[in-house]
Protein backbone atom coordinates (compact mmCIF):
# COMPACT_ATOMS: atom_id res chain seq x y z
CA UNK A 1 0.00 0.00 0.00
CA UNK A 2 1.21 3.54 -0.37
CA UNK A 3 0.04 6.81 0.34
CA UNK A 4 -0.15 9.62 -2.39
CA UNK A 5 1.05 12.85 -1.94
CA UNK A 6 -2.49 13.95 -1.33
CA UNK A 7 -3.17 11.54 1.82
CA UNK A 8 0.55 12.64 3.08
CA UNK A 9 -0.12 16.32 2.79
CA UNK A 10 -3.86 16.14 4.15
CA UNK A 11 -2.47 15.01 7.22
CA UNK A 12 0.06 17.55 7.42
CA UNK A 13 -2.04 20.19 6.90
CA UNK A 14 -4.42 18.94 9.68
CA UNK A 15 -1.36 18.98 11.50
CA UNK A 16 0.00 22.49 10.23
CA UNK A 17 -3.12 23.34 11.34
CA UNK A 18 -3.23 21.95 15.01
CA UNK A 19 -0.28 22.76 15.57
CA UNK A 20 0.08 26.75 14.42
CA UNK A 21 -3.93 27.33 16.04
CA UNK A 22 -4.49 30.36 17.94
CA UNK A 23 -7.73 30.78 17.51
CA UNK A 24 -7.41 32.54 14.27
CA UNK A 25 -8.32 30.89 11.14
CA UNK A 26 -5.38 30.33 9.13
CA UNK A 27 -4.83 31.03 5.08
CA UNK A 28 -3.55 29.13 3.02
CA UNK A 29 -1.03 30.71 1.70
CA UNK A 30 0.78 30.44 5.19
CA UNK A 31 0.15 27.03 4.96
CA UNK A 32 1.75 26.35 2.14
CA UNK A 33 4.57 28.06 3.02
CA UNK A 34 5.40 26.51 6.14
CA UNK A 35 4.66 22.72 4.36
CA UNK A 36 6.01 23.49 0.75
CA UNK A 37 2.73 22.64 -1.09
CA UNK A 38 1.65 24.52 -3.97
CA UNK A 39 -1.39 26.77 -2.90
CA UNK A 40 -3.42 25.19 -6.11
CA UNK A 41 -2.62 21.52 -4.74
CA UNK A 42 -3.42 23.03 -1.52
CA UNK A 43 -6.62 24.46 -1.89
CA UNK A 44 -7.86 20.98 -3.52
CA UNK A 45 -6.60 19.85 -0.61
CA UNK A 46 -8.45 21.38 2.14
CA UNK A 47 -11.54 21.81 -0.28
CA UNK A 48 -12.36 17.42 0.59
CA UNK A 49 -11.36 18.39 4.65
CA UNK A 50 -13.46 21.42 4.39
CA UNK A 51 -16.38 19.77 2.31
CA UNK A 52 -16.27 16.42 5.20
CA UNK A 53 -16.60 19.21 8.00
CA UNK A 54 -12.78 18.22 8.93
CA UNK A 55 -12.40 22.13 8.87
CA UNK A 56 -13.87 24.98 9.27
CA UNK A 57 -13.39 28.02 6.49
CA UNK A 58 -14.40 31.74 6.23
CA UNK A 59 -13.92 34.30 3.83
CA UNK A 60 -12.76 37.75 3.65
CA UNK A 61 -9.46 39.72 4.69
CA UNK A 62 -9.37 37.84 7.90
CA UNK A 63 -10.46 34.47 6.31
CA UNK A 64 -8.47 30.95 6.16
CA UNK A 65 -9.27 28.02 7.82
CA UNK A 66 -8.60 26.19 10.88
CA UNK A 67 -9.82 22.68 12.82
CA UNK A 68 -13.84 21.72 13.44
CA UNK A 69 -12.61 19.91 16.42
CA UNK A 70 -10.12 18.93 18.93
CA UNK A 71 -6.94 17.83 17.31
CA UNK A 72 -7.39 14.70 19.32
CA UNK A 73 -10.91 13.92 17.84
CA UNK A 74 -9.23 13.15 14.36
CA UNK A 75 -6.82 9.99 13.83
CA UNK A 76 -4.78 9.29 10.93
CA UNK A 77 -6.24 6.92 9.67
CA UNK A 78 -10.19 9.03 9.17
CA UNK A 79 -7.97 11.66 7.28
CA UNK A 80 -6.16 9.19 5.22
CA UNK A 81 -9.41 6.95 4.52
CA UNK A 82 -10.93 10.64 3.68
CA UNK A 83 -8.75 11.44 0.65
CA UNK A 84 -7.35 7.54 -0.21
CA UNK A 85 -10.30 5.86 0.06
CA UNK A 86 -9.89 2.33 1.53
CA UNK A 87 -6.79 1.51 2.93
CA UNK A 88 -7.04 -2.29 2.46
CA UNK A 89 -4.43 -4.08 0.43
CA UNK A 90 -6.40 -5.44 -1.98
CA UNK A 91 -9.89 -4.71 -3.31
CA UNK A 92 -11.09 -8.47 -2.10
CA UNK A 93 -11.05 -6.89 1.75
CA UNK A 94 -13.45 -3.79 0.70
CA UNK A 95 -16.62 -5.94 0.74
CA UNK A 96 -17.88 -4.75 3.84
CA UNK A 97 -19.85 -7.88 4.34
CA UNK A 98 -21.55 -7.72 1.35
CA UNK A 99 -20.79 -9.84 -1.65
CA UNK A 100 -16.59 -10.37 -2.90
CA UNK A 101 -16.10 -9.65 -6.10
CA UNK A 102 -13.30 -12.57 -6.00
CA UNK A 103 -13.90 -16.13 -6.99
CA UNK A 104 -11.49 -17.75 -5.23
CA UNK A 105 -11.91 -15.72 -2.00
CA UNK A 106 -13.46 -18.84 -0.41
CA UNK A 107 -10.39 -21.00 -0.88
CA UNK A 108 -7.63 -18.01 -1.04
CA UNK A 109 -5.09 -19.32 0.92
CA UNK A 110 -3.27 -15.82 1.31
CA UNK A 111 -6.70 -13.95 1.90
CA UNK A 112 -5.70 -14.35 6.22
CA UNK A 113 -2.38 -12.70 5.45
CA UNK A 114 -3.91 -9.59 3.70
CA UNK A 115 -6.63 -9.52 6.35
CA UNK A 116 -4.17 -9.42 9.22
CA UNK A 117 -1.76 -7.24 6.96
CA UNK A 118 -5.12 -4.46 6.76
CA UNK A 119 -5.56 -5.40 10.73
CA UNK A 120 -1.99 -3.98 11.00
CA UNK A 121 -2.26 -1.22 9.22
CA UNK A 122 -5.59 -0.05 10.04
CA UNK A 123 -4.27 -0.59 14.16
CA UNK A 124 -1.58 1.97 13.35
CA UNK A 125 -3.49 4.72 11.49
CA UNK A 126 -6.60 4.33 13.52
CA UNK A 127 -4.57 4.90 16.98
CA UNK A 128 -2.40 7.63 16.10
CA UNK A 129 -4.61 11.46 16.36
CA UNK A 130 -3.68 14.78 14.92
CA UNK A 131 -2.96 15.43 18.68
CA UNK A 132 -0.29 12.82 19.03
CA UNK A 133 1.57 14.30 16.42
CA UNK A 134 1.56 17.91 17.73
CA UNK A 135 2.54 16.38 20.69
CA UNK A 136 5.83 14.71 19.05
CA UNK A 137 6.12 18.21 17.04
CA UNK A 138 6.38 20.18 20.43
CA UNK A 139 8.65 17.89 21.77
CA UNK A 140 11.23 17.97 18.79
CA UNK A 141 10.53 21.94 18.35
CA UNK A 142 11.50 21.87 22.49
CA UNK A 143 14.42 19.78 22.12
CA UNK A 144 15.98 21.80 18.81
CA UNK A 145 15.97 24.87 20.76
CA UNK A 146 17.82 23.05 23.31
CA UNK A 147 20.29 22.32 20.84
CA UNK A 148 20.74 26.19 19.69
């Protein structure tokens, strides 16, 4: 599995935005400074986090954007599912109960390693928030200026 650039950067801009929040909505050009993402790419960006209510936007001289909810309220793995889609393996997992789209699911011998391979991943993404990571950002900011 890998993650596109637009997955990556949604969750760094849910970060950029957790992590910079003072109450002031944010715009997006000073996003894309501080991450070094086009403001086009950008904008497309935060247009799916804004549109799932991920985000709240305004417009106007003092417009931007910033978080709906607490940082902690959001794990990796909702913003990832958000602009991936499913993060399963292979397509034969997405069935949601219904009906596989596989033949040979039934006697798939490696259909238990993919399963516990999505298990894996899915345990990761799901128990990681956009508050965890400002956490580890804060603590590498606080031990860089240490450094200085």
């Amino acid at each position: 599995m890998r993650i596109s650039t637009k997955g990556r950067y949604a969750v760094r801009v849910m970060l950029d935005l957790a992590v910079n929040n003072t109450g002031e909505y944010i715009k997006v050009k000073q996003i894309a400074d501080r991450q070094g993402i086009s403001e086009k790419y950008l904008e497309q960006i935060i247009a799916i986090l804004n549109k799932a209510g991920f985000v709240k936007s305004t417009r106007g001289a003092q417009g931007g954007y910033r978080l709906s909810r607490d940082p902690a309220e959001y794990t990796v793995g909702q913003i990832l599912r958000l602009t991936e889609g499913s993060l399963n393996p292979v397509p034969c997992l997405d069935s949601c109960g219904g009906e596989v789209d596989c033949l040979r699911y039934d006697t798939c011998e490696t259909v238990e390693v993919r399963k516990q391979l999505a298990d894996a991943i899915n345990g990761v993404v799901d128990n990681v928030t956009i508050a965890d990571l400002a956490e580890k950002h804060a603590k590498r900011m606080e031990s860089m200026n240490y450094m200085i």
